[in-house]
PDB file of N, CA and C in Angstrom:
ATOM      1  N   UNK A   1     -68.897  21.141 -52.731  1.00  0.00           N
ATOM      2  CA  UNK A   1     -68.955  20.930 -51.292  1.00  0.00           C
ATOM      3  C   UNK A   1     -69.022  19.429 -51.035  1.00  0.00           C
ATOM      4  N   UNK A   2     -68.412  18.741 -50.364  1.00  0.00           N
ATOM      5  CA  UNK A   2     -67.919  17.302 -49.801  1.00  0.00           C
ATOM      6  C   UNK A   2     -69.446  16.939 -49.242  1.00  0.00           C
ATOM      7  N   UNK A   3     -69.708  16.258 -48.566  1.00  0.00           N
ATOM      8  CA  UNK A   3     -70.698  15.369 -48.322  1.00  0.00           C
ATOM      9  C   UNK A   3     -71.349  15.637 -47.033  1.00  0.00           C
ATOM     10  N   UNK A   4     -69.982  15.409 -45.705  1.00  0.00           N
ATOM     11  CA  UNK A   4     -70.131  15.941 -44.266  1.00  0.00           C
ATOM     12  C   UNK A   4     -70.727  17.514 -44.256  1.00  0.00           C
ATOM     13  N   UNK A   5     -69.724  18.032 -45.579  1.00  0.00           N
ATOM     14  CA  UNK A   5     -70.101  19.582 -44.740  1.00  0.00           C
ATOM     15  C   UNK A   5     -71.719  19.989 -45.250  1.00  0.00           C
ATOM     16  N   UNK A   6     -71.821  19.536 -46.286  1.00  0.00           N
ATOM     17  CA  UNK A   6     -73.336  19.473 -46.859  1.00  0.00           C
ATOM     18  C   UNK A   6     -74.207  18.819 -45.614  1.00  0.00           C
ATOM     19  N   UNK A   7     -74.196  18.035 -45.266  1.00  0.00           N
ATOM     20  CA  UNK A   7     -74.330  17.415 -44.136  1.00  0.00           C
ATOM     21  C   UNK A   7     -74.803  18.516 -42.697  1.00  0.00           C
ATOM     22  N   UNK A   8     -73.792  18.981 -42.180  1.00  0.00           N
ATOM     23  CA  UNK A   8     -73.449  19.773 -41.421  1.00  0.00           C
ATOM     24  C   UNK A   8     -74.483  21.142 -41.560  1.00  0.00           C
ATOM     25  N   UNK A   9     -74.300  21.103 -42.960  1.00  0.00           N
ATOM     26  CA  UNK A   9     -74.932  22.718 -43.463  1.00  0.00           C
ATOM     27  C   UNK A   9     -76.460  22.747 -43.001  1.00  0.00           C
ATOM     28  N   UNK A  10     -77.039  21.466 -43.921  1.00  0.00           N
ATOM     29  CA  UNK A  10     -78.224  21.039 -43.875  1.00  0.00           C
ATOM     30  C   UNK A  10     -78.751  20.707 -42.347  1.00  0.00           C
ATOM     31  N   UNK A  11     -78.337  20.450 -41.405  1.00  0.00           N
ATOM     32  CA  UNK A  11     -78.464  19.651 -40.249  1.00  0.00           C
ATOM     33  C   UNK A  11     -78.701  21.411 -39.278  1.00  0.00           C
ATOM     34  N   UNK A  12     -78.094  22.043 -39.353  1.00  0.00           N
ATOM     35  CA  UNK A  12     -77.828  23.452 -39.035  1.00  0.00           C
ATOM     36  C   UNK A  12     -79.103  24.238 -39.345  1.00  0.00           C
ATOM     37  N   UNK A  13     -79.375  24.184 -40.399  1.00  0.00           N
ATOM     38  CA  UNK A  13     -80.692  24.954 -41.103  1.00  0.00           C
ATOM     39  C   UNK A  13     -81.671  24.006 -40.613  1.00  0.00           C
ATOM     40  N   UNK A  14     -81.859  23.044 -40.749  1.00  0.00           N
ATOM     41  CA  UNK A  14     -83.151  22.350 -40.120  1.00  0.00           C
ATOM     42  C   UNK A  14     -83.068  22.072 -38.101  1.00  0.00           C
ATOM     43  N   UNK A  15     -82.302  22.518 -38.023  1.00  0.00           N
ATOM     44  CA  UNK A  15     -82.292  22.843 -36.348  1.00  0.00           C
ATOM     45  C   UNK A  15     -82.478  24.374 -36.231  1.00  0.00           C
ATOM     46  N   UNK A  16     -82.121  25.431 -36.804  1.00  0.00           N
ATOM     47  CA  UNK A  16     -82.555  26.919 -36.764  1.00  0.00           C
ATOM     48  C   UNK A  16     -84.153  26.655 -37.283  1.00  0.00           C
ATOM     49  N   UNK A  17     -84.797  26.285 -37.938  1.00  0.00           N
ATOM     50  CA  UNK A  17     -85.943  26.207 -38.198  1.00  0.00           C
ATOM     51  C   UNK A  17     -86.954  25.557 -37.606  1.00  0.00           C
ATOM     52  N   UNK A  18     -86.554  24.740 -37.012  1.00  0.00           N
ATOM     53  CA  UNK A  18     -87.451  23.591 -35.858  1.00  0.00           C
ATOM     54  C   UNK A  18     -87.487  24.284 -34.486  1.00  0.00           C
ATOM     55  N   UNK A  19     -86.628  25.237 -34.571  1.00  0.00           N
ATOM     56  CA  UNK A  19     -86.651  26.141 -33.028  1.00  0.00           C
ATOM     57  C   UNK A  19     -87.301  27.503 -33.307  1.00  0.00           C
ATOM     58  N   UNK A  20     -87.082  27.881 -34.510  1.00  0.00           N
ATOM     59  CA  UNK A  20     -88.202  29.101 -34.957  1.00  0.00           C
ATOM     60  C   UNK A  20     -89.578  28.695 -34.910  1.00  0.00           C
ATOM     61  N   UNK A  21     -90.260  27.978 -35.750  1.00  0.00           N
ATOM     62  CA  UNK A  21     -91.071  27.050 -35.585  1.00  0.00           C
ATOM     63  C   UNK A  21     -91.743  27.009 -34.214  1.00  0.00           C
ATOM     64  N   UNK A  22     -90.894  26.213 -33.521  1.00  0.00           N
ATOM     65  CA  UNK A  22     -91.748  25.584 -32.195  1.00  0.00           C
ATOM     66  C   UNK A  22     -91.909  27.246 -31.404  1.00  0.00           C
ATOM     67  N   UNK A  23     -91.334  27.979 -31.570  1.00  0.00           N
ATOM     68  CA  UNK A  23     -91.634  29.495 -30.902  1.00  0.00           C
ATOM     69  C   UNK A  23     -92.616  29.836 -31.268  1.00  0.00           C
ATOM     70  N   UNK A  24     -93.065  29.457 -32.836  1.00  0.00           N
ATOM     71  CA  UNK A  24     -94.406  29.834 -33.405  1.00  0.00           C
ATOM     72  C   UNK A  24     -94.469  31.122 -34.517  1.00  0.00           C
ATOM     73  N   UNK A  25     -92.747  30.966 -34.779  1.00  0.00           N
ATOM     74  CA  UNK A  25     -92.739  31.879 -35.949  1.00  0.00           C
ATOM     75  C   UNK A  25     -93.055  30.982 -37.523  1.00  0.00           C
ATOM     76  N   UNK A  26     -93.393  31.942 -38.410  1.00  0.00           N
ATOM     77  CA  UNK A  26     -93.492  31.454 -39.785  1.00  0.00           C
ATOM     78  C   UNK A  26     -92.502  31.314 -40.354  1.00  0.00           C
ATOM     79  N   UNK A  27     -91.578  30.595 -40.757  1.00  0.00           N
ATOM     80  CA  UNK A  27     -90.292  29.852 -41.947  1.00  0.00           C
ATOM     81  C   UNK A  27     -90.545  29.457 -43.007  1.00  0.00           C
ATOM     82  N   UNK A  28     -90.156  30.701 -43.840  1.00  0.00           N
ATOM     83  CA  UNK A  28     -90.662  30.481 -45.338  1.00  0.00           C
ATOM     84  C   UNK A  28     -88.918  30.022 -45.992  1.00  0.00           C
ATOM     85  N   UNK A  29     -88.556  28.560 -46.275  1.00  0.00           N
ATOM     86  CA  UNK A  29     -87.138  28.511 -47.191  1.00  0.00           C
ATOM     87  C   UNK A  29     -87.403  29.040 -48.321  1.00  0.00           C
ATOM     88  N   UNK A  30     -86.179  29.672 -48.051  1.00  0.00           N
ATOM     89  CA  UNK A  30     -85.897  30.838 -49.629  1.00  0.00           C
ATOM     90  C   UNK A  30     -85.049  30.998 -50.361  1.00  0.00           C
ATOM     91  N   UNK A  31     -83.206  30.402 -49.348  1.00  0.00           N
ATOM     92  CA  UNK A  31     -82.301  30.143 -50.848  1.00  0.00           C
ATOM     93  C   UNK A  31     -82.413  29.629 -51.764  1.00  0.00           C
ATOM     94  N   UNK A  32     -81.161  30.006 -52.670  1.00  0.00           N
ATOM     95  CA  UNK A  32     -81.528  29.141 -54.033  1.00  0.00           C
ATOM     96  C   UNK A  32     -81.510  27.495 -53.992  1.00  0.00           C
ATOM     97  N   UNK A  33     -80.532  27.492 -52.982  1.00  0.00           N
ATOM     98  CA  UNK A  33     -80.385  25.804 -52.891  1.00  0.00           C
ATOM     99  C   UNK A  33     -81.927  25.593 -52.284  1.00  0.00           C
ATOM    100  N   UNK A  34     -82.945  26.046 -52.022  1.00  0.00           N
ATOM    101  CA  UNK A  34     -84.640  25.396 -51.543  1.00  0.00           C
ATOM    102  C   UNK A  34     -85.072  25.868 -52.715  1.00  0.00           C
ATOM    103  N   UNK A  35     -84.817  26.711 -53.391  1.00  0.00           N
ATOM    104  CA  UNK A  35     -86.054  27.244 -54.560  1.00  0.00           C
ATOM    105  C   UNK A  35     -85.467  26.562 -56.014  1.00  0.00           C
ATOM    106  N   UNK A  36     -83.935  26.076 -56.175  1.00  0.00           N
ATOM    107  CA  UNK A  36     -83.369  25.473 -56.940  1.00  0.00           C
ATOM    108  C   UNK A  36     -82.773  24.179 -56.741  1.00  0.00           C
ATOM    109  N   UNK A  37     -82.932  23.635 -56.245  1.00  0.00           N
ATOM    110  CA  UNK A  37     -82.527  22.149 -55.567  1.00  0.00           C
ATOM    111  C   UNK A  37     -81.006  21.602 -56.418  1.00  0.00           C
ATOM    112  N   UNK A  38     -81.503  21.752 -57.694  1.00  0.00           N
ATOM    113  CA  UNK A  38     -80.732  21.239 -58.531  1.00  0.00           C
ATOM    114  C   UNK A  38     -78.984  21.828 -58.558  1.00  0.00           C
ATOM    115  N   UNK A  39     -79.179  23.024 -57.859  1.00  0.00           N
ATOM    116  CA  UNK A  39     -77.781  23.298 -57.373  1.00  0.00           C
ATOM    117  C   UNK A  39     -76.938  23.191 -56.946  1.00  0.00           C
ATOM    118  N   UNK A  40     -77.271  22.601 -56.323  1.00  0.00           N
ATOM    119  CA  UNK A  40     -76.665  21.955 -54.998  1.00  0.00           C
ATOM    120  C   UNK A  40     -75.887  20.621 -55.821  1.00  0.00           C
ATOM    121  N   UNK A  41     -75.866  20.227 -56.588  1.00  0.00           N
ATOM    122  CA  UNK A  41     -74.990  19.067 -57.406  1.00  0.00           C
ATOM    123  C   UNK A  41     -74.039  19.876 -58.226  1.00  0.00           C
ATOM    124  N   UNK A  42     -74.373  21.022 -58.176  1.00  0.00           N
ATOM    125  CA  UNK A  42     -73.208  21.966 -59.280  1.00  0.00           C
ATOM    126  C   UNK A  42     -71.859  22.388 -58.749  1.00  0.00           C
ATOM    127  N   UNK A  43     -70.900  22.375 -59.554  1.00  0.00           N
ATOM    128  CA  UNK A  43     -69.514  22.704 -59.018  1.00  0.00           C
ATOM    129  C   UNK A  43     -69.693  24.312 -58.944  1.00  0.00           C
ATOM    130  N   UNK A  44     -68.769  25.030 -58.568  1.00  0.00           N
ATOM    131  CA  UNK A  44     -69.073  26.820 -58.397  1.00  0.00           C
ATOM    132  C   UNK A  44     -69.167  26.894 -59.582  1.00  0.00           C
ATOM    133  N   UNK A  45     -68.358  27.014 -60.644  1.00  0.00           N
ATOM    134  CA  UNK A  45     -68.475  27.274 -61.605  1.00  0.00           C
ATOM    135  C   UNK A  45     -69.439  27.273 -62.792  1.00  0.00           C
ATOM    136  N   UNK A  46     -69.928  25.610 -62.317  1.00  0.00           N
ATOM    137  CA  UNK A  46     -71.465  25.197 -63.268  1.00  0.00           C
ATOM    138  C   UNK A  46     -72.417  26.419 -62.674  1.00  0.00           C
ATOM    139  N   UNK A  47     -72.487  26.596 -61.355  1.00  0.00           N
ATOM    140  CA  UNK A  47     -73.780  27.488 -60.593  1.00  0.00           C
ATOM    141  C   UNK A  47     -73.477  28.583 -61.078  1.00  0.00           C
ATOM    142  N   UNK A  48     -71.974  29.019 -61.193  1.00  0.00           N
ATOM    143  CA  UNK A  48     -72.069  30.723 -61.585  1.00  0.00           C
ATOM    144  C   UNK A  48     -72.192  30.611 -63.492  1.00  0.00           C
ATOM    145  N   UNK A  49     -72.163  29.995 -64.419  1.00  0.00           N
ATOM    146  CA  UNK A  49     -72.293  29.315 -65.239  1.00  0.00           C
ATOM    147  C   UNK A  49     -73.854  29.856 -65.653  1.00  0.00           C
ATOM    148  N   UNK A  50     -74.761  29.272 -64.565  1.00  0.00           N
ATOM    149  CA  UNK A  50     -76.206  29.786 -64.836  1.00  0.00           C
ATOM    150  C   UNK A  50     -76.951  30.602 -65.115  1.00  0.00           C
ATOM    151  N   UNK A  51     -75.675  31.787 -64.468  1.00  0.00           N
ATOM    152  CA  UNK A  51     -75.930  33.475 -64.507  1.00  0.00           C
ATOM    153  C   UNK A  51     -77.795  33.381 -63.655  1.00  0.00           C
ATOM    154  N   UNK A  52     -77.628  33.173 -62.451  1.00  0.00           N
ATOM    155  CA  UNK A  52     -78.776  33.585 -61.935  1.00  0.00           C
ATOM    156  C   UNK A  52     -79.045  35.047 -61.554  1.00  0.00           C
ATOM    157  N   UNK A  53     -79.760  35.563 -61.380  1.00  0.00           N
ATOM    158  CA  UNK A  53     -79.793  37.079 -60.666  1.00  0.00           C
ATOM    159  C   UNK A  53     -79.596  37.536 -59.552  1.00  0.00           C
ATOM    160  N   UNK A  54     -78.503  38.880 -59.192  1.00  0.00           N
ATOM    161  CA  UNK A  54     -77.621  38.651 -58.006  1.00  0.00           C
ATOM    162  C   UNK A  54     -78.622  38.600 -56.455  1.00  0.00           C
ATOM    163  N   UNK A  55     -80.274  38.745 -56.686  1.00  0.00           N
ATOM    164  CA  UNK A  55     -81.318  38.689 -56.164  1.00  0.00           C
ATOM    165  C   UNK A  55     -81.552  37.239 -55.508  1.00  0.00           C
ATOM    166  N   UNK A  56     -81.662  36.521 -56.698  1.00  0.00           N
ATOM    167  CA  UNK A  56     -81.990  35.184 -56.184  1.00  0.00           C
ATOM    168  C   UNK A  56     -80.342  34.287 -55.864  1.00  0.00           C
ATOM    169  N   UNK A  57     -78.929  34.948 -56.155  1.00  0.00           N
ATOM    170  CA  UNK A  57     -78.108  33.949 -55.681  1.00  0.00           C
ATOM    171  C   UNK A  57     -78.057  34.352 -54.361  1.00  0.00           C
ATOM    172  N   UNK A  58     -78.099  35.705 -54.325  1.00  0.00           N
ATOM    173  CA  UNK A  58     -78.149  36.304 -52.705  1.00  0.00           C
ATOM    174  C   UNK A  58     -79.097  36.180 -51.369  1.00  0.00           C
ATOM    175  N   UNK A  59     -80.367  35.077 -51.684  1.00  0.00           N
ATOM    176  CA  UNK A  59     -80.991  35.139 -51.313  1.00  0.00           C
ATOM    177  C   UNK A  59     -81.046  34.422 -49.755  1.00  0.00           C
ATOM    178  N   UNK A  60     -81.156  35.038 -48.594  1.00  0.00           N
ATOM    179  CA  UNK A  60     -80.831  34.566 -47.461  1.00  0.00           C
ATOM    180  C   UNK A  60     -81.956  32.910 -47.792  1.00  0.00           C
ATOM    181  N   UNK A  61     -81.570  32.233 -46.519  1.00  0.00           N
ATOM    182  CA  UNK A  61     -81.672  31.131 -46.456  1.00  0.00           C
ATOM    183  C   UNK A  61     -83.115  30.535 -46.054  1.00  0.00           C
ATOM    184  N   UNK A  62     -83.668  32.202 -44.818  1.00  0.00           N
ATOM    185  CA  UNK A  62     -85.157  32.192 -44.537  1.00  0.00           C
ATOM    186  C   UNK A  62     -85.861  33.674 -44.690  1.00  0.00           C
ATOM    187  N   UNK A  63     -86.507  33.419 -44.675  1.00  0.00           N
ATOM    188  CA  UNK A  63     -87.810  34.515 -44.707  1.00  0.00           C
ATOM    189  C   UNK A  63     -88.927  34.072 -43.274  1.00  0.00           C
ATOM    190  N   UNK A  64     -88.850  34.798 -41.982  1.00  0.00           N
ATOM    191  CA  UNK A  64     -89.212  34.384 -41.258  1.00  0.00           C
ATOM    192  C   UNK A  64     -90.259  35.750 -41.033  1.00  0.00           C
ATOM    193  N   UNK A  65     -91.569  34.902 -40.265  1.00  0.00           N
ATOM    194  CA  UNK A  65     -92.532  35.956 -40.560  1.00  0.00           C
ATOM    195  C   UNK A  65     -92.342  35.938 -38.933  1.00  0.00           C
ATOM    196  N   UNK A  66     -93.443  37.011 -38.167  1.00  0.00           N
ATOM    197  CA  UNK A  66     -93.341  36.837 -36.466  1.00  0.00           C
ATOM    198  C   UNK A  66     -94.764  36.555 -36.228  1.00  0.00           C
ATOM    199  N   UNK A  67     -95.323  36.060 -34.892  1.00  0.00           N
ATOM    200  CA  UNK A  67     -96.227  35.587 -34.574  1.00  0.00           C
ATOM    201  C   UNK A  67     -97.363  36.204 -35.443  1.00  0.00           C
ATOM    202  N   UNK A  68     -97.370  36.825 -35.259  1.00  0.00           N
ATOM    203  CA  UNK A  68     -98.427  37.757 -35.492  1.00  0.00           C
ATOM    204  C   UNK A  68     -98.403  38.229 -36.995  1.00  0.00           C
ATOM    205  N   UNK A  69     -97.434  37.461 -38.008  1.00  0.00           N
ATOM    206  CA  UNK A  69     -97.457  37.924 -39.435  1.00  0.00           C
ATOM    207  C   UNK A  69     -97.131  39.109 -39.950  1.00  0.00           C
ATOM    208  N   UNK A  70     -96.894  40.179 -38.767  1.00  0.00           N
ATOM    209  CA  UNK A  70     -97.113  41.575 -39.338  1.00  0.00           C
ATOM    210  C   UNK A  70     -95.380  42.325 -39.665  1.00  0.00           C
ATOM    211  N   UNK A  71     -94.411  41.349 -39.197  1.00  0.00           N
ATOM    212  CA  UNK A  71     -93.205  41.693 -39.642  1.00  0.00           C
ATOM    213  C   UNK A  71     -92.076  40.491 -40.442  1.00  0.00           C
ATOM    214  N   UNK A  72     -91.255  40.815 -41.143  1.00  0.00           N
ATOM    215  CA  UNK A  72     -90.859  39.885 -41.701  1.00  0.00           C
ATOM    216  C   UNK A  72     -89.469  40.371 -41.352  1.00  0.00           C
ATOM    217  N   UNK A  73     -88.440  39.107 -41.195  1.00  0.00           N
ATOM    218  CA  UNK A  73     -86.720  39.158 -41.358  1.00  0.00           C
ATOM    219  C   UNK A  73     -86.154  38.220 -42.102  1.00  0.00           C
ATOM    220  N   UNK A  74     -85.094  38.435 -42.638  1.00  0.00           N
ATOM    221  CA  UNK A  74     -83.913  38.050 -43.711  1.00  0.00           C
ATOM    222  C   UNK A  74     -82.812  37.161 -42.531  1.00  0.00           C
ATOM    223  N   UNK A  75     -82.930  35.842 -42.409  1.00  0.00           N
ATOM    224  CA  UNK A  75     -82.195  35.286 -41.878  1.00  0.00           C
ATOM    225  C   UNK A  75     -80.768  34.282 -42.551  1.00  0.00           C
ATOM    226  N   UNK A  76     -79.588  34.373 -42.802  1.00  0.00           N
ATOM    227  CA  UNK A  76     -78.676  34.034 -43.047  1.00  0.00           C
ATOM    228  C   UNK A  76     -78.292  33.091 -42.391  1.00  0.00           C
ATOM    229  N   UNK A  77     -77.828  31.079 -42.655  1.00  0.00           N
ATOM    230  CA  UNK A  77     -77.796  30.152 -41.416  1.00  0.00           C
ATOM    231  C   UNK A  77     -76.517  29.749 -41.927  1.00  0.00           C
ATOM    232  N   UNK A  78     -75.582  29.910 -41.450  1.00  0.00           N
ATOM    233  CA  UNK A  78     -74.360  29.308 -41.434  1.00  0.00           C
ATOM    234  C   UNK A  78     -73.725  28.109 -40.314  1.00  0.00           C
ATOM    235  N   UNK A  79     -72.944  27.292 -40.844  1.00  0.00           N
ATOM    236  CA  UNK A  79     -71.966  26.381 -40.233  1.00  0.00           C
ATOM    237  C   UNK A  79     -70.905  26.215 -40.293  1.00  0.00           C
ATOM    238  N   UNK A  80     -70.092  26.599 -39.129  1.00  0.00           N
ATOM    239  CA  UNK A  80     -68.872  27.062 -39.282  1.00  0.00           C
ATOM    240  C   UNK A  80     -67.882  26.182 -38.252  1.00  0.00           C
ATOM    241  N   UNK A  81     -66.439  25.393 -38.653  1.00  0.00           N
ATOM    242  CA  UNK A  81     -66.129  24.466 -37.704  1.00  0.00           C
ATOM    243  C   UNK A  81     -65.370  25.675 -36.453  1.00  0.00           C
ATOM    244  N   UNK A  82     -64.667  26.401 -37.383  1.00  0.00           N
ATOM    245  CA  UNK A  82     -64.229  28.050 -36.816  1.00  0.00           C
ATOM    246  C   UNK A  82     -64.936  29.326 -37.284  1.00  0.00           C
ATOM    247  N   UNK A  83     -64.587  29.821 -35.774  1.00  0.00           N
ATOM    248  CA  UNK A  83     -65.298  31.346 -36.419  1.00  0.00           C
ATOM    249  C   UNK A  83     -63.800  31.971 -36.613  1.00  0.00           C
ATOM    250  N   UNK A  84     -64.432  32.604 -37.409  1.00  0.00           N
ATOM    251  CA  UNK A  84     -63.411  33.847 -38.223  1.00  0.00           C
ATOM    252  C   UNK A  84     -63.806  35.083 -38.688  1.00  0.00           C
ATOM    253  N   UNK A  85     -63.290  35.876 -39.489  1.00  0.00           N
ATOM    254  CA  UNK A  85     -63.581  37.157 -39.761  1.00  0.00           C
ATOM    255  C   UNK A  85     -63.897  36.851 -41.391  1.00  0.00           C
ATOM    256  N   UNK A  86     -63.534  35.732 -41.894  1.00  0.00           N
ATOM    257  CA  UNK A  86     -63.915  35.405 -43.545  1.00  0.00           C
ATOM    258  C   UNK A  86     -65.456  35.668 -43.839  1.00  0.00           C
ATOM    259  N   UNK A  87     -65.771  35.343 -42.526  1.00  0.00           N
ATOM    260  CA  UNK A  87     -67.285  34.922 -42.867  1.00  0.00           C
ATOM    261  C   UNK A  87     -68.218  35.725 -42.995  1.00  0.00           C
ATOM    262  N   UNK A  88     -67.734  37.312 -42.367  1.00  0.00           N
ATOM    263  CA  UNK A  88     -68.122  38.033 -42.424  1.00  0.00           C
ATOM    264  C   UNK A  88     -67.750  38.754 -44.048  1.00  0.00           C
ATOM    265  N   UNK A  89     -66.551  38.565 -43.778  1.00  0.00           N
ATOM    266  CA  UNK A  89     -66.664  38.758 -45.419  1.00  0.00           C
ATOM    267  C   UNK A  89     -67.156  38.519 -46.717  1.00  0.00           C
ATOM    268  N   UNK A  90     -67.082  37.255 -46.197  1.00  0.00           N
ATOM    269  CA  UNK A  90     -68.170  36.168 -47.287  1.00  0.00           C
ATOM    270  C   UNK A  90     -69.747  36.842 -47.384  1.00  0.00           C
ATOM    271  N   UNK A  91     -70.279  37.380 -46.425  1.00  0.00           N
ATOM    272  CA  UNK A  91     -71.337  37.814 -46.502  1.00  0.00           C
ATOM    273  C   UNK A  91     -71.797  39.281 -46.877  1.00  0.00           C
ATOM    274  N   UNK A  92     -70.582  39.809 -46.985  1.00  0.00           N
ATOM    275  CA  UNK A  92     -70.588  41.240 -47.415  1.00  0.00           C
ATOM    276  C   UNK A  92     -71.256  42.097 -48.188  1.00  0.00           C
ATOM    277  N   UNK A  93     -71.157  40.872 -49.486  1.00  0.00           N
ATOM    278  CA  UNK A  93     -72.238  41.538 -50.739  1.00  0.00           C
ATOM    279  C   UNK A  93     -73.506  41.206 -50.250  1.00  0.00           C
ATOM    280  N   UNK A  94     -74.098  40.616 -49.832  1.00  0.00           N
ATOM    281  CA  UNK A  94     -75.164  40.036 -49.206  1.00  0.00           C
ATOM    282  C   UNK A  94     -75.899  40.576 -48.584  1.00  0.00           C
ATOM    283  N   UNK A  95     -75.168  41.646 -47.297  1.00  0.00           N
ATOM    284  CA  UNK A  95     -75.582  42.415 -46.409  1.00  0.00           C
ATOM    285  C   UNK A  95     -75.610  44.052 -47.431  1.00  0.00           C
ATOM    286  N   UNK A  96     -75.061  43.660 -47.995  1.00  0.00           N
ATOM    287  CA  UNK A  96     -75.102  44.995 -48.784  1.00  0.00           C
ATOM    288  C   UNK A  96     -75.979  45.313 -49.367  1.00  0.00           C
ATOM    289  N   UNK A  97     -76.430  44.180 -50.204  1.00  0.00           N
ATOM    290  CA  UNK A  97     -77.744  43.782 -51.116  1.00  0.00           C
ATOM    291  C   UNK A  97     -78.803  44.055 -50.763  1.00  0.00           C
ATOM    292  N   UNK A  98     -79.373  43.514 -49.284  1.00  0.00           N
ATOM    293  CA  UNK A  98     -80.750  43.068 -48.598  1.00  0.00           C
ATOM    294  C   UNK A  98     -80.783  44.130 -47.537  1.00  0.00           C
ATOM    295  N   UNK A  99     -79.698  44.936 -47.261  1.00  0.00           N
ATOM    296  CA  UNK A  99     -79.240  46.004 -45.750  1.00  0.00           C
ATOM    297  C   UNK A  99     -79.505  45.474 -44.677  1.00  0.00           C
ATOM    298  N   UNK A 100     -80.565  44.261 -44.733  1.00  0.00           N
ATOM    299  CA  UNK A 100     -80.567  43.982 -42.643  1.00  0.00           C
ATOM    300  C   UNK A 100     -80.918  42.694 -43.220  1.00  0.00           C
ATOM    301  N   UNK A 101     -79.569  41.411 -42.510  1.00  0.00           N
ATOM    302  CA  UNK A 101     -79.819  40.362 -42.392  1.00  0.00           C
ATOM    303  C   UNK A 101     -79.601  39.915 -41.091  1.00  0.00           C
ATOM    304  N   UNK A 102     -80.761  38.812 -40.537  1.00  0.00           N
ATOM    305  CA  UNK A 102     -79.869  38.129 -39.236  1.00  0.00           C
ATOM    306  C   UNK A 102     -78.463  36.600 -39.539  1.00  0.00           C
ATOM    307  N   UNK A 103     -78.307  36.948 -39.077  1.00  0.00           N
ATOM    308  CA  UNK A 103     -77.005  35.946 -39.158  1.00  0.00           C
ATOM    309  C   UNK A 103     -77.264  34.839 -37.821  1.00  0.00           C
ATOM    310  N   UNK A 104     -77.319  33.639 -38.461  1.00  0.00           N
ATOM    311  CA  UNK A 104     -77.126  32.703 -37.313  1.00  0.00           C
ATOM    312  C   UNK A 104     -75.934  31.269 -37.757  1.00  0.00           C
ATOM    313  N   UNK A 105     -75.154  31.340 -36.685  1.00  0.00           N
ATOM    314  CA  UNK A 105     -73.763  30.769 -37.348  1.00  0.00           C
ATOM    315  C   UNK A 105     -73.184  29.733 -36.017  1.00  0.00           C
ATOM    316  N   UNK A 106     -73.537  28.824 -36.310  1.00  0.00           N
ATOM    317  CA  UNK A 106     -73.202  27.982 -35.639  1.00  0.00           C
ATOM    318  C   UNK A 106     -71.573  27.260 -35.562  1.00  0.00           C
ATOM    319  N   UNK A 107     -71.196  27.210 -34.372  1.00  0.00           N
ATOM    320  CA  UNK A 107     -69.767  26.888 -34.884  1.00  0.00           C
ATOM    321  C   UNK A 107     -69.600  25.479 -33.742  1.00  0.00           C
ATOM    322  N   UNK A 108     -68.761  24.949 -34.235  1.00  0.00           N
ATOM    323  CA  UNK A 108     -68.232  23.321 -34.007  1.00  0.00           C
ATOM    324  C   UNK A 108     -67.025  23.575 -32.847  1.00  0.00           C
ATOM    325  N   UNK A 109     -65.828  24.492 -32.322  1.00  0.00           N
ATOM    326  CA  UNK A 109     -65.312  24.599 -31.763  1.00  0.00           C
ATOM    327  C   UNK A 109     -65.324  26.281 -31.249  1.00  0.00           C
ATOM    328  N   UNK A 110     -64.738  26.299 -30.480  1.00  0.00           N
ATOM    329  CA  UNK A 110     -65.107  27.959 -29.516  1.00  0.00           C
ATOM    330  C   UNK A 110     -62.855  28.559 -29.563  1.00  0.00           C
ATOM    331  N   UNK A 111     -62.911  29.410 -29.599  1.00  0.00           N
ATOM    332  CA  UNK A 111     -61.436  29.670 -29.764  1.00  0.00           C
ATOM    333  C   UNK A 111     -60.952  30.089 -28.402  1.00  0.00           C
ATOM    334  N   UNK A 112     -60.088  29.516 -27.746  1.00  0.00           N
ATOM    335  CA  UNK A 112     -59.411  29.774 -26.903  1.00  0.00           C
ATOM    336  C   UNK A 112     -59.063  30.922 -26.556  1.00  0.00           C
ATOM    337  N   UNK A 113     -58.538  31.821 -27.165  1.00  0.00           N
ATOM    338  CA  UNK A 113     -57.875  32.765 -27.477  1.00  0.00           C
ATOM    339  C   UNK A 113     -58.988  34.150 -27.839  1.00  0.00           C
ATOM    340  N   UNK A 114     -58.665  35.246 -27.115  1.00  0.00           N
ATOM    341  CA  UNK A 114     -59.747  36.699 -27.324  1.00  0.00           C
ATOM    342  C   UNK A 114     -59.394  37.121 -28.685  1.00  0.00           C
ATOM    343  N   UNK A 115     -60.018  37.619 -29.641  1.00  0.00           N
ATOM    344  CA  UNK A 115     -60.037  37.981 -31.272  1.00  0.00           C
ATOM    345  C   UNK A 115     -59.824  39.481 -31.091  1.00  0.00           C
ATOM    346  N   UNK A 116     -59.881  40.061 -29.956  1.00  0.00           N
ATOM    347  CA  UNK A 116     -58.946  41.304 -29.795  1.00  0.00           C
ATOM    348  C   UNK A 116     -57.716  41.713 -29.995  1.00  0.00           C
TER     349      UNK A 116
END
């Protein structure tokens, strides 16, 4: 991943979290790129290379608790310059894995055009 979009990615997740937060929810970071740092310098190949467990590569991005501690959700933070239907794909095994993720996906331009 190039520099901007790392950039972008990162900038995205720490604005979904500063607004969870100030609501007064709990944000526990939980992907691998927060629990493995060192990943994030790896080409795909070095990362899949590692053979991590499809648990921890799958691992949404937060673990958000609610005021009150007594429920927890699987939040997924994406940055996207377009939305598309990839992305949903991209997340497929993912949602499959965990059965209820929230998805929050920020996108850089809005499409003109109805996806109908």
């Amino acid at each position: 991943m190039d520099f901007i979009n790392r950039l972008k990615g990162n900038l995205t997740e720490t604005v979904v979290k500063a607004l969870l937060v100030d609501e007064g929810y709990r944000v526990i970071d939980s992907g691998i790129e927060h629990l493995v740092r060192e990943t994030t310098c790896l080409t795909q190949n070095e990362y899949l290379d590692l053979g991590f467990s499809d648990q921890l590569r799958k691992m949404p991005d937060f673990i958000v608790l609610n005021k009150e501690q007594t429920k927890s959700h699987l939040i997924e933070v994406k940055y996207r310059t377009w939305w598309d239907f990839q992305l949903i794909h991209d997340l497929r095994e993912q949602v499959a894995f965990y059965k209820r993720i929230i998805l929050v996906c920020v996108n850089a331009k809005v499409l003109s055009q109805s996806l109908a």
